[in-house]
C-alpha atoms as a PDB file:
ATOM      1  CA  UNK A   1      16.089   2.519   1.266  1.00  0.00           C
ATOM      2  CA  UNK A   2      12.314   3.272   1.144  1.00  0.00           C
ATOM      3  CA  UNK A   3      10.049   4.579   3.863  1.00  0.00           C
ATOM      4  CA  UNK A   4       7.405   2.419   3.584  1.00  0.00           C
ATOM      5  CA  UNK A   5       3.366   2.611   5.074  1.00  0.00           C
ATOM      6  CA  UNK A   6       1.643  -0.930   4.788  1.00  0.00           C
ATOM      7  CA  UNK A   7      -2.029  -0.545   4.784  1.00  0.00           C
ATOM      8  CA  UNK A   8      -3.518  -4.277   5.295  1.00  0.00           C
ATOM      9  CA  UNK A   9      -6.418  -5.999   7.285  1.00  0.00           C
ATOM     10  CA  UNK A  10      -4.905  -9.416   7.499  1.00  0.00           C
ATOM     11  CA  UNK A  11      -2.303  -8.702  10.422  1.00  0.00           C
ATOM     12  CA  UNK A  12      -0.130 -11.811   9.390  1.00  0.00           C
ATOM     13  CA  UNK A  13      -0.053 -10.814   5.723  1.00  0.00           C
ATOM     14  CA  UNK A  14       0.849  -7.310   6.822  1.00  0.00           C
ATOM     15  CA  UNK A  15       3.280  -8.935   9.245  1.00  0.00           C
ATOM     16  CA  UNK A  16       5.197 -11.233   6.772  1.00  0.00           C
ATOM     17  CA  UNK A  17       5.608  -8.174   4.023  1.00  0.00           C
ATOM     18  CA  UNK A  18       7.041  -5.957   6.859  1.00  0.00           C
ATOM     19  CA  UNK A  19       9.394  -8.883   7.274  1.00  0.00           C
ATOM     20  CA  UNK A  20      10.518  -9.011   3.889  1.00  0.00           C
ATOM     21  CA  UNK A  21      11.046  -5.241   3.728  1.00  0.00           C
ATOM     22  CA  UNK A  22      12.965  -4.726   6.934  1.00  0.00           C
ATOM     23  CA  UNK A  23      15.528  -7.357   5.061  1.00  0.00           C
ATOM     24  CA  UNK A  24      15.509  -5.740   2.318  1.00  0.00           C
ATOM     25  CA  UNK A  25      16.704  -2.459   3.922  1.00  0.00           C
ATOM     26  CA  UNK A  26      13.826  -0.931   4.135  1.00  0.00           C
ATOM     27  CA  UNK A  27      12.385   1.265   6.787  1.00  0.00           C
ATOM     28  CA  UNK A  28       8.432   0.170   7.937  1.00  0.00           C
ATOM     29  CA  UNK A  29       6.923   3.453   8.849  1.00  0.00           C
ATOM     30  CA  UNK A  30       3.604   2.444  10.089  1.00  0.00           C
ATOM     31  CA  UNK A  31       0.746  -0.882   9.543  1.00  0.00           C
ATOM     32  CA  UNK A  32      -2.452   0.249   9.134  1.00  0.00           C
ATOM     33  CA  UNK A  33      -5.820  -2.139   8.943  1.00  0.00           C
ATOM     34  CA  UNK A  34      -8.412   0.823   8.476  1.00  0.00           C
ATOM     35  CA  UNK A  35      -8.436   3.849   5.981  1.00  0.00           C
ATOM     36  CA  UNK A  36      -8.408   6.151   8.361  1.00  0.00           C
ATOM     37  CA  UNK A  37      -5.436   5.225   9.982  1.00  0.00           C
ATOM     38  CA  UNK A  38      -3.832   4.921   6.747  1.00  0.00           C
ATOM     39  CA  UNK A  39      -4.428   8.511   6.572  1.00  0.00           C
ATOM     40  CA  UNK A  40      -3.344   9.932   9.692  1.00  0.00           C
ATOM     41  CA  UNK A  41      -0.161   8.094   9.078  1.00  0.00           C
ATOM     42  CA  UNK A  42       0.341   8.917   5.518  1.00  0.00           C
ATOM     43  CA  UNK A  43      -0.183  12.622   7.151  1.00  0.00           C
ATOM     44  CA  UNK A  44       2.694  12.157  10.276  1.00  0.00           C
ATOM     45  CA  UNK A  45       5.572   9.754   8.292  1.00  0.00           C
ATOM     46  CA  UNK A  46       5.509  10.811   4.727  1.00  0.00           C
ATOM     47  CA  UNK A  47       6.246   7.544   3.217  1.00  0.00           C
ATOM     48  CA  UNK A  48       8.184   7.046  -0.167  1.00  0.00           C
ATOM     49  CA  UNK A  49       5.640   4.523  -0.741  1.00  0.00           C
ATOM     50  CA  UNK A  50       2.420   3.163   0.537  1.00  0.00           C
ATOM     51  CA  UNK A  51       1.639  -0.387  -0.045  1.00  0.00           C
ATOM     52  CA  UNK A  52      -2.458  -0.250  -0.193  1.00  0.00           C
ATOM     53  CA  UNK A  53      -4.610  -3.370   0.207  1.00  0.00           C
ATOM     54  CA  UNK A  54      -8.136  -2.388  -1.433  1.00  0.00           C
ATOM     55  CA  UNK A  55     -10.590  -4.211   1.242  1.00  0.00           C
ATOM     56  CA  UNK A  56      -9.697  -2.802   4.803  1.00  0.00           C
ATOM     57  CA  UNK A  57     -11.208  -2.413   7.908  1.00  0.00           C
ATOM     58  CA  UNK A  58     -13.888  -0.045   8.824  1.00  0.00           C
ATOM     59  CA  UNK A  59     -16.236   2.004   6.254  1.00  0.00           C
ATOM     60  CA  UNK A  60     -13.551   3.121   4.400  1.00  0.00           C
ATOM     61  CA  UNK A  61     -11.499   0.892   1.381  1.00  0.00           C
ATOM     62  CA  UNK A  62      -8.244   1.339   0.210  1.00  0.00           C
ATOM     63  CA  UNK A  63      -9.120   3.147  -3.227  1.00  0.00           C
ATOM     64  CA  UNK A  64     -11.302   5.632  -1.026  1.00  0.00           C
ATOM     65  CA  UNK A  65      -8.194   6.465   1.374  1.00  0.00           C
ATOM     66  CA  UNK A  66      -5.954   6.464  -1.377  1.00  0.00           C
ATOM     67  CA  UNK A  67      -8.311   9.460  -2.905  1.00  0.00           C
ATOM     68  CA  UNK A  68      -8.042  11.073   0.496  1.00  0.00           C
ATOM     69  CA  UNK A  69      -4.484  11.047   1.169  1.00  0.00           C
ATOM     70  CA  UNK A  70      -3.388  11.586  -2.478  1.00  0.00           C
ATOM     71  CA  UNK A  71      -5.774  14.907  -2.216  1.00  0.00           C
ATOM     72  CA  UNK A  72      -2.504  16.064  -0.109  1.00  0.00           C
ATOM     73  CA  UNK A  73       0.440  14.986  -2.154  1.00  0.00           C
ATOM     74  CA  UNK A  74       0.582  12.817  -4.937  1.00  0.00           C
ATOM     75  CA  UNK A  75       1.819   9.553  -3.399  1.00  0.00           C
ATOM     76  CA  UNK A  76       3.430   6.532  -4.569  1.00  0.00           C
ATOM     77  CA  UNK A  77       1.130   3.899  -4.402  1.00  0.00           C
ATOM     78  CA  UNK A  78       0.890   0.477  -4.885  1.00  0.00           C
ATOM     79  CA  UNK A  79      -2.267  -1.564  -4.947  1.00  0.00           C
ATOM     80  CA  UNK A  80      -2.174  -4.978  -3.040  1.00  0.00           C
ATOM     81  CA  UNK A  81      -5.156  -7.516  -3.934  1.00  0.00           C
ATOM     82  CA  UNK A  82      -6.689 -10.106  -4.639  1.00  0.00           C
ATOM     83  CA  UNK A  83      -9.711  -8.834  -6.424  1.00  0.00           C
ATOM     84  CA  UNK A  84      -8.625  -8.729 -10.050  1.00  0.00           C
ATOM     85  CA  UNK A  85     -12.314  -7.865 -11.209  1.00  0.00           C
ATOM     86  CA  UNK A  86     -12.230  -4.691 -14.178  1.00  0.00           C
ATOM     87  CA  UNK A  87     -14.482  -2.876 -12.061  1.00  0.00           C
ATOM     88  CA  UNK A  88     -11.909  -2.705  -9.270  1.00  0.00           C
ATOM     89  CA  UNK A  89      -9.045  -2.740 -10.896  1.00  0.00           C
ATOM     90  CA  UNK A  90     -10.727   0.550 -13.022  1.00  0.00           C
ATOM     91  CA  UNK A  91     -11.449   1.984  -9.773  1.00  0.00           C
ATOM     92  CA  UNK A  92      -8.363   1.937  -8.073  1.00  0.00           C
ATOM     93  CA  UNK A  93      -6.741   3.151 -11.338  1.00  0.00           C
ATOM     94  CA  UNK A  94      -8.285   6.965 -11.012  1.00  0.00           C
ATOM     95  CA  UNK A  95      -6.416   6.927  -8.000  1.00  0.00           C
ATOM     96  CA  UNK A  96      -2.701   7.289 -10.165  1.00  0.00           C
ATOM     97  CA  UNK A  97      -1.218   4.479  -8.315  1.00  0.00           C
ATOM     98  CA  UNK A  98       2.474   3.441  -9.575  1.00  0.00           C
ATOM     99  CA  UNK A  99       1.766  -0.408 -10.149  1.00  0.00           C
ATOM    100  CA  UNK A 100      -0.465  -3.223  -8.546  1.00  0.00           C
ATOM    101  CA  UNK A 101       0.463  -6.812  -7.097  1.00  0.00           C
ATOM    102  CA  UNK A 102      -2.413  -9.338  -7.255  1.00  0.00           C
ATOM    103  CA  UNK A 103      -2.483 -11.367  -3.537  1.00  0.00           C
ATOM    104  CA  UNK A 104      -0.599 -13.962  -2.861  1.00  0.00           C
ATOM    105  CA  UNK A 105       2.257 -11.227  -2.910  1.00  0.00           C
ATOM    106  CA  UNK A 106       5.818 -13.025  -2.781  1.00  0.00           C
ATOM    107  CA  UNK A 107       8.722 -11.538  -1.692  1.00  0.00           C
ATOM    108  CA  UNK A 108      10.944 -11.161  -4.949  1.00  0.00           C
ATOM    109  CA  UNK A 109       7.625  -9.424  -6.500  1.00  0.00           C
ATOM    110  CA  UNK A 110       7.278  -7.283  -3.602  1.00  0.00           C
ATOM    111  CA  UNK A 111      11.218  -6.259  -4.238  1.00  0.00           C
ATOM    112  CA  UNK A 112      11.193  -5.743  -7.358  1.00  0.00           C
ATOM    113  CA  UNK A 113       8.463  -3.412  -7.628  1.00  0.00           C
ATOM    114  CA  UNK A 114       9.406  -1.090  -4.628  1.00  0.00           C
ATOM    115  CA  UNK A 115      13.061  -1.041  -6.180  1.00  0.00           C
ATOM    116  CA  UNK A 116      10.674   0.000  -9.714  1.00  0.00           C
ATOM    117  CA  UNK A 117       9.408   2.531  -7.612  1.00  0.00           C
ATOM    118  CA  UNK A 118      12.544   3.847  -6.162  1.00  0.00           C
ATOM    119  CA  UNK A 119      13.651   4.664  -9.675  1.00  0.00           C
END
């Protein structure tokens, strides 16, 4: 089981993938829609992983909080988008995250690459 942070602006997307987790035996420690929140939570749960959407509410994107909260322990992250574009996908990269999943995310992807992560 994996303690798990979603960070995601769409509320039903975020929604249906804690759905999936929570069947797959995994624990849902906070939904955040905004980088900053993503932080604070990152701070309080200590997640195994974070599941990070790159365009979030607020002035803040994913790739920017992931910097932030990765400047305090080297997290497992895992990009979530749909913007495949080099530029982004280079970006996100200097961030170390573990793997990415290009939107629509479906649930056997999603499972198989938190149990990758688990490893």
């Amino acid at each position: 089981m994996a303690k798990v942070l979603i960070v995601e602006d769409e509320a039903i997307l975020a929604l249906n993938i804690k759905m999936v987790l929570v069947r797959l035996n995994h624990e849902v420690v906070g939904i955040a829609d905004n980088g900053a929140d993503a932080i604070n939570i990152a701070r309080e749960q200590d997640p195994d992983i974070i599941l990070m959407d790159i365009v979030l509410k607020g002035s803040m994107n994913g790739i920017e909080a992931a910097g932030v909260i990765n400047r305090d322990k080297a997290y497992n992250i895992i990009y979530m988008t749909g913007h495949t574009d080099t530029a982004t996908v280079d970006a996100a990269r200097k961030t170390n995250p573990i793997g990415f999943m290009f939107k629509p995310i479906m649930p056997y992807q999603l499972e198989k690459v938190i149990a990758e992560a688990m490893k």
